[in-house]
Protein backbone atom coordinates (compact mmCIF):
# COMPACT_ATOMS: atom_id res chain seq x y z
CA UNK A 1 2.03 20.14 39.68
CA UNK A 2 4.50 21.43 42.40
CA UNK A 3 4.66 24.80 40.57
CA UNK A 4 7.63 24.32 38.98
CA UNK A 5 10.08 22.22 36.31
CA UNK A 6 13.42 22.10 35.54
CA UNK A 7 14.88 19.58 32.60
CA UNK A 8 17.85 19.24 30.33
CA UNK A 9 17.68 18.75 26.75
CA UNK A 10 21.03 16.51 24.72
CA UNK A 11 22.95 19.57 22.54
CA UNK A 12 21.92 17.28 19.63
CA UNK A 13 18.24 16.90 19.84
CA UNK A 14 17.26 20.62 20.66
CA UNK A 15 17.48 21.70 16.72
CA UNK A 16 15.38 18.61 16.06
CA UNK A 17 12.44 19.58 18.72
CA UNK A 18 12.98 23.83 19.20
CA UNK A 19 13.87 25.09 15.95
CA UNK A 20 10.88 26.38 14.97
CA UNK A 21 7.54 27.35 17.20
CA UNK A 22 5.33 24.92 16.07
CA UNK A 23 7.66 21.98 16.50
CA UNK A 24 8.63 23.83 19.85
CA UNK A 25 4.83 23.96 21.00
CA UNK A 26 4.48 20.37 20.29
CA UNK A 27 7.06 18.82 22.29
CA UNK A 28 6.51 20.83 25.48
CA UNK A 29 2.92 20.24 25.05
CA UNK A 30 3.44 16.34 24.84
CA UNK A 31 6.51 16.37 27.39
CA UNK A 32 4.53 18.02 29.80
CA UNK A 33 0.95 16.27 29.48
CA UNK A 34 3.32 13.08 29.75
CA UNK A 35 4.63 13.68 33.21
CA UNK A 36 1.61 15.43 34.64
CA UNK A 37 0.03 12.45 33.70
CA UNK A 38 2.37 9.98 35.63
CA UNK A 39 2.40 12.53 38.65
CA UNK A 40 -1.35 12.66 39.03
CA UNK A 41 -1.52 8.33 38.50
CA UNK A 42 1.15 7.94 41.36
CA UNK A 43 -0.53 10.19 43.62
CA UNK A 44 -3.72 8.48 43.48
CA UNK A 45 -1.90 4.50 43.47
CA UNK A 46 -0.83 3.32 46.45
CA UNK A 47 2.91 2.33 46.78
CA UNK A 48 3.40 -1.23 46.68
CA UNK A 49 6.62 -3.42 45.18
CA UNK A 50 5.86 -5.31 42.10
CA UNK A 51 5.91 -8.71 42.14
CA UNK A 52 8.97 -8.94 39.53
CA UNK A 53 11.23 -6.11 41.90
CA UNK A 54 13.00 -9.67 42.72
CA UNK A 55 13.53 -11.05 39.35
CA UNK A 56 14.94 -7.25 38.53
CA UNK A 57 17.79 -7.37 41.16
CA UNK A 58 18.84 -11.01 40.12
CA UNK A 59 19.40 -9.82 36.33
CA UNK A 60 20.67 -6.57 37.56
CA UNK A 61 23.20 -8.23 39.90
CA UNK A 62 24.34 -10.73 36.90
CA UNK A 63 24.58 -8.50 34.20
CA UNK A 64 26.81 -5.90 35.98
CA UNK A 65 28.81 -9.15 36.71
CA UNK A 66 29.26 -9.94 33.46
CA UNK A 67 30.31 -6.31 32.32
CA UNK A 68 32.66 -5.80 34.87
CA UNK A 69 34.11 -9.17 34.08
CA UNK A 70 34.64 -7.56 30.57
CA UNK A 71 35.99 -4.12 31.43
CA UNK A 72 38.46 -5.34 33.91
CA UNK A 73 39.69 -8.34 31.56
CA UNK A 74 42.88 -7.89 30.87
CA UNK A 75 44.06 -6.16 27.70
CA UNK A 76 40.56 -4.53 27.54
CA UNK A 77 42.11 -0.56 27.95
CA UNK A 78 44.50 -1.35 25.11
CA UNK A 79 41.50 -2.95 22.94
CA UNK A 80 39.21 -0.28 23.65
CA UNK A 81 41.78 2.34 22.93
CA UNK A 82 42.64 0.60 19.44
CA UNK A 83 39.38 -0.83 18.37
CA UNK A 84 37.94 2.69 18.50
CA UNK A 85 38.20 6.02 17.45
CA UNK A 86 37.98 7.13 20.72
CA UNK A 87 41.55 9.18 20.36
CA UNK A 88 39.74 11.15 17.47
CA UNK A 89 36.52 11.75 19.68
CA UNK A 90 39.03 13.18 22.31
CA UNK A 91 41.09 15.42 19.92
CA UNK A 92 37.69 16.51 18.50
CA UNK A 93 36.96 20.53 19.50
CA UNK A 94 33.12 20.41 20.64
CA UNK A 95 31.75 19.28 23.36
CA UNK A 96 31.43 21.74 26.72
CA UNK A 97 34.08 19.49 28.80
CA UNK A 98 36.81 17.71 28.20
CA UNK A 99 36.41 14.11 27.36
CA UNK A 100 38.40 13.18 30.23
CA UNK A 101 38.23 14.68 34.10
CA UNK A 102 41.45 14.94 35.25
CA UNK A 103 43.25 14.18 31.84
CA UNK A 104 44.48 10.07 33.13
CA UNK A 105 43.99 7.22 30.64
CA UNK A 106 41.65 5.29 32.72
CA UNK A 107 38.23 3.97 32.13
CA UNK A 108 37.09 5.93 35.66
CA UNK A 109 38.38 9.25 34.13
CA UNK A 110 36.24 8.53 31.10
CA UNK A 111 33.20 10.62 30.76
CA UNK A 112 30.28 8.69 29.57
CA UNK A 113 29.61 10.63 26.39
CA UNK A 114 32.87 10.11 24.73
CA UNK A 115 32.89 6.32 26.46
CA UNK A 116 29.53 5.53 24.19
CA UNK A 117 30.37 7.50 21.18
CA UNK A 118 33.47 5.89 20.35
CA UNK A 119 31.79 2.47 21.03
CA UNK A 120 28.34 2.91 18.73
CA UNK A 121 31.43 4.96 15.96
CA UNK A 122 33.19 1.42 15.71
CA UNK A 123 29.22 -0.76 15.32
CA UNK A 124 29.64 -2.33 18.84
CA UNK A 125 27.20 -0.47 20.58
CA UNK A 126 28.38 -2.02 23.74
CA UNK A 127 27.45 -0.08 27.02
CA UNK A 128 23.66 -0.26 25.48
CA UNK A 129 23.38 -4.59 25.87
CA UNK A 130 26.69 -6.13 27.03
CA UNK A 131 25.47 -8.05 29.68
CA UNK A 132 21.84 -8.28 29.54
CA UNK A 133 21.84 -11.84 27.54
CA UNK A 134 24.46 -13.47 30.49
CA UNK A 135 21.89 -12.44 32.85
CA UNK A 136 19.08 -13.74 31.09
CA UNK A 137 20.77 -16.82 30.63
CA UNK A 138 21.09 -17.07 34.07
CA UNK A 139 17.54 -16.98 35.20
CA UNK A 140 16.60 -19.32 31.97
CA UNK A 141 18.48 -21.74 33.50
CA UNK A 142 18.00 -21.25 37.28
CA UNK A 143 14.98 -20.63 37.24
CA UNK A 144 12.66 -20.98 34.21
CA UNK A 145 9.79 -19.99 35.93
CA UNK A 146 10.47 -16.49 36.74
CA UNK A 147 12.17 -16.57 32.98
CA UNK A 148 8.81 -17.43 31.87
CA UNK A 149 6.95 -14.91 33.93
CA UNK A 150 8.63 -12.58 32.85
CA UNK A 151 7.98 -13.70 29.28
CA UNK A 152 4.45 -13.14 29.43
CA UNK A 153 4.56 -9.51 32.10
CA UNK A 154 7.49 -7.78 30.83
CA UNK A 155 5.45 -5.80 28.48
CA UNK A 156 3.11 -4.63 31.52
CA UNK A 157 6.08 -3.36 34.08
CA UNK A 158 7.59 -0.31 32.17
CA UNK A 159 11.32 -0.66 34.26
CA UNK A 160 11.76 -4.17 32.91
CA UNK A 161 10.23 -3.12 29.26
CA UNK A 162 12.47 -0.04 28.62
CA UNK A 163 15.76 -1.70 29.87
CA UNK A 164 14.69 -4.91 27.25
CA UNK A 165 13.75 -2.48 24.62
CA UNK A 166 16.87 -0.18 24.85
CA UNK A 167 19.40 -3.35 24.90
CA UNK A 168 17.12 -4.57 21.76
CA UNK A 169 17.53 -1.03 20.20
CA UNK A 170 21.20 -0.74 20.70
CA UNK A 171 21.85 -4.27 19.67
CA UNK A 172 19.84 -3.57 16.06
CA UNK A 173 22.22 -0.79 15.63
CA UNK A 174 25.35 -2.74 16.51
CA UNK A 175 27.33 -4.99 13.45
CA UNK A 176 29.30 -7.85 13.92
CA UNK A 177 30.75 -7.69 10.46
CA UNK A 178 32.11 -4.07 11.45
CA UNK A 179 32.71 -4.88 14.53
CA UNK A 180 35.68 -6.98 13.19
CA UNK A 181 36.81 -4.86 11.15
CA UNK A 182 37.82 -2.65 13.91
CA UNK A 183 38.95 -4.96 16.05
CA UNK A 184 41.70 -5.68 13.52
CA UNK A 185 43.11 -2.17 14.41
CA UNK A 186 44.12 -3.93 17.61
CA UNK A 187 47.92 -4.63 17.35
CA UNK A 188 48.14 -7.51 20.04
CA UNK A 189 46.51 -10.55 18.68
CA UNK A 190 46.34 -12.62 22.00
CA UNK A 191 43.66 -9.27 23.00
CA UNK A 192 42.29 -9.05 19.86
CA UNK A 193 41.28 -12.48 20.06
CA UNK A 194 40.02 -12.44 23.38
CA UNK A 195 38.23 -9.30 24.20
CA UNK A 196 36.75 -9.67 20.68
CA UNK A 197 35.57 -13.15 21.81
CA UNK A 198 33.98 -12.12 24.98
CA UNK A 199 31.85 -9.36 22.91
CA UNK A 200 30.96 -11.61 20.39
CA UNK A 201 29.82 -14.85 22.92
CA UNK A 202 27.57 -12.19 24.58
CA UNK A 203 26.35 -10.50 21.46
CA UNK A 204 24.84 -13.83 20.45
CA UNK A 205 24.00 -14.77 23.89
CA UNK A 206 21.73 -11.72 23.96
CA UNK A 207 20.28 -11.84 21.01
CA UNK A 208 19.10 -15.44 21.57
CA UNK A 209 17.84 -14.89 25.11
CA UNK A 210 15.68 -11.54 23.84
CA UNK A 211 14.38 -13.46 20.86
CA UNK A 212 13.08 -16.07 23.15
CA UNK A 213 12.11 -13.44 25.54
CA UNK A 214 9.58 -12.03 22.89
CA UNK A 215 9.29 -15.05 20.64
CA UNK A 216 10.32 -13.49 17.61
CA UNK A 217 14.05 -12.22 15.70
CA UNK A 218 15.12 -8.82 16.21
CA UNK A 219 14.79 -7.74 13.42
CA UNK A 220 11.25 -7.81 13.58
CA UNK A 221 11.14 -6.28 17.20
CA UNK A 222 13.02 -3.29 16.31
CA UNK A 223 11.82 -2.64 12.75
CA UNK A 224 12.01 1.40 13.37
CA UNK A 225 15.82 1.14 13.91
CA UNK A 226 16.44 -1.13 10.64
CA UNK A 227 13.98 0.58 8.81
CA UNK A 228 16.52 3.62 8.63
CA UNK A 229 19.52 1.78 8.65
CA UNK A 230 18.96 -0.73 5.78
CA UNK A 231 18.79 1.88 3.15
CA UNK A 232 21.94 3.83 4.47
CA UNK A 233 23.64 0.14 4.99
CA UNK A 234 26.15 0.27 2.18
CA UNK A 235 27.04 4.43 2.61
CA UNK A 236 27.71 3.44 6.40
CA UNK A 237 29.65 0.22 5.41
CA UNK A 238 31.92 2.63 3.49
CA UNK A 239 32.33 5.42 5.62
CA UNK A 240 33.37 2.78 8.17
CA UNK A 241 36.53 1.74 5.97
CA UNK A 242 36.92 4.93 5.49
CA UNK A 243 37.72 5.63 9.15
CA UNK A 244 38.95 2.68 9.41
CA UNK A 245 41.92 3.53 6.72
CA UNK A 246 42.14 6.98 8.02
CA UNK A 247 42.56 5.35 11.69
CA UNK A 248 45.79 3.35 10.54
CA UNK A 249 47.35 6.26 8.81
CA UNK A 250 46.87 9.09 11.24
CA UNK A 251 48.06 6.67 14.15
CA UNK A 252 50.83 5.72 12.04
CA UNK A 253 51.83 9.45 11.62
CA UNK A 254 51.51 10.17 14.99
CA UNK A 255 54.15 7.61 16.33
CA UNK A 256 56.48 8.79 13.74
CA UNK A 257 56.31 12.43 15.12
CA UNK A 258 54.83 14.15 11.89
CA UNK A 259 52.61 15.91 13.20
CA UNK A 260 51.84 18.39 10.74
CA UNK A 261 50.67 15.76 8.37
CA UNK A 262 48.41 14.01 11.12
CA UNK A 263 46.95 17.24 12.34
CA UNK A 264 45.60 17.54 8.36
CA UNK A 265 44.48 14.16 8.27
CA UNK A 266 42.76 14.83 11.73
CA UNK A 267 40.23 16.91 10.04
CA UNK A 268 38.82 14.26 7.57
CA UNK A 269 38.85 11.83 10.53
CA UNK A 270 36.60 14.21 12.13
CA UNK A 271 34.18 14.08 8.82
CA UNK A 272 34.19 10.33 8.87
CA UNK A 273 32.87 10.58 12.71
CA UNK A 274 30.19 13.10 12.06
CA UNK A 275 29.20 11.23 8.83
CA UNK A 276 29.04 8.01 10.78
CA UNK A 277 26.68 9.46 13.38
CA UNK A 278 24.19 11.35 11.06
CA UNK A 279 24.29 8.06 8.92
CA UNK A 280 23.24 6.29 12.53
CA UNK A 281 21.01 9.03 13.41
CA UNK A 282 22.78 9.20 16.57
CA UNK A 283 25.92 9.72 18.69
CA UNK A 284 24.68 7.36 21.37
C-alpha cells in the first residue's frame, strides 16, 4: 500500500511455508491479502479508544505484577537453572547468536528464545500464561462488572482475544504432571517447594479464571492443540524421562570434571531436545 514490505520469518517455520512454490505462493498470497486488508479498514475507520482500553491496562498492570513477583522470588535463578534444560539449550551449536549477550548468568542477559525454549522443553510453558489468571482474579473480584463485560466482548476486540487465546494455547501445551518431574531436578528443597508452588497456584488460578471467562474447560477451547498432543502423549511422556535421566547424569559428570564422558552424553541430550520439540510441534 506504501510501495513497499519488509517482514521476518522464525528459522523454523520457513521449510514449513517456502519449500516448495505452491506452498510458497499460498502464504504470501494470504499474508499479504491479510494486511492489505487491515491497512485499507484503518484508513477508512476513524481512530477512537475502545471502550475496554481501561480494563486492558488494569490486567496488564496486575499480571506483570504477578510475574515479576515470580522472577525476582528468591531462589527462582537457581530453580530455573535446575528445573530446565536450559544449560543444554545453551551448549547446543545452532542458533545465529549466542544464547546469552554478554555471557553473565542473569535473567536480563537471557535472550528470549533460549528463555522460552527451555521453559515449554521442561512442560511449563511459563512466559506464555504466568500471570494472566492473578490478573483476572483481580478484576473478578474488584470489579465483576468489567469481568463480565469482558465476558461477553472479548471475542469482538482482537488485542484482548489473542492475548486470552495465546495464554489458553500455551497453557494446553503445558503439564503439571511433568512439570514435577522436573522440578525434582532442583537440589534445594525449600526452592523447590516454593517456586514450584507459586507456578502451580497460578497455573490453576488461570485455568479457572479462563474457563469462566469462556464458560467452558480448556480442553474444549483449545481442541487444535490437544488434538495433536493426545496421540503423541505417551512418546512425549517418555522422551521427557528420558531427558530427565540424561539431565542428572550429564550434570553429575560435569561437576566431577569428566568431561569427555559428558561431552558424549551431550549429544543424546541434544536428541531428547529436538525430539521433545517436533513431538510439541514447536520450540516456543
Amino acid at each position: 500500500m506504501n510501495g513497499g514490505m519488509c517482514f521476518t520469518e522464525q528459522g523454523e517455520t520457513i521449510a514449513q511455508k517456502y519449500a516448495n512454490r505452491i506452498s510458497a505462493v499460498y502464504n504470501l498470497e494470504l499474508f499479504m491479502a491479510t494486511v492489505t486488508g487491515a491497512i485499507a479498514k484503518e484508513r477508512k475507520s476513524q481512530k477512537r479508544a475502545h471502550q475496554l482500553e481501561p480494563v486492558m491496562d488494569i490486567l496488564s498492570q496486575k499480571s506483570n505484577l504477578a510475574y515479576r513477583e515470580l522472577i525476582e522470588a528468591e531462589g527462582f535463578l537457581t530453580f530455573f537453572r535446575e528445573a530446565t534444560p536450559i544449560d543444554v539449550i545453551e551448549s547446543s551449536r545452532i542458533g545465529s547468536r549466542p544464547s546469552r549477550r554478554s555471557g553473565q548468568t542473569s535473567l536480563k542477559d537471557l535472550r528470549a528464545i533460549p528463555w522460552v525454549f527451555s521453559w515449554n522443553q521442561a512442560r511449563f510453558s511459563l512466559s506464555g500464561w504466568y500471570g494472566v489468571g492473578s490478573a483476572l482474579e483481580h478484576l473478578h473480584t474488584s470489579n465483576p462488572e468489567a469481568f463480565d463485560e469482558i465476558r461477553f466482548r472479548s471475542h469482538a476486540w482482537p488485542p484482548l482475544r489473542y492475548i486470552i487465546s495465546n495464554a489458553d494455547t500455551s497453557m494446553a501445551s503445558a503439564d503439571l504432571l511433568i512439570m514435577r518431574q522436573y522440578a525434582e531436578l532442583v537440589n534445594d528443597s525449600a526452592i523447590r517447594e516454593r517456586i514450584l508452588g507459586m507456578i502451580e497456584a497460578e497455573y490453576h488460578r488461570a485455568k479457572k479464571y479462563i474457563e469462566l471467562l469462556f464458560a467452558e474447560p480448556l480442553e474444549i477451547q483449545r481442541m487444535n492443540v490437544n488434538k495433536f498432543i493426545a496421540p503423541r502423549r505417551e512418546g512425549l511422556e517418555m522422551l521427557h524421562q528420558q531427558q530427565i535421566k540424561l539431565l542428572k547424569e550429564w550434570r553429575a559428570l560435569k561437576e566431577s570434571t569428566m568431561q569427555s564422558e559428558a561431552e558424549k552424553l551431550l549429544l543424546e541430550l541434544f536428541l531428547t531436545v529436538n525430539a521433545i520439540s517436533g513431538g510439541l510441534r514447536t520450540t516456543g
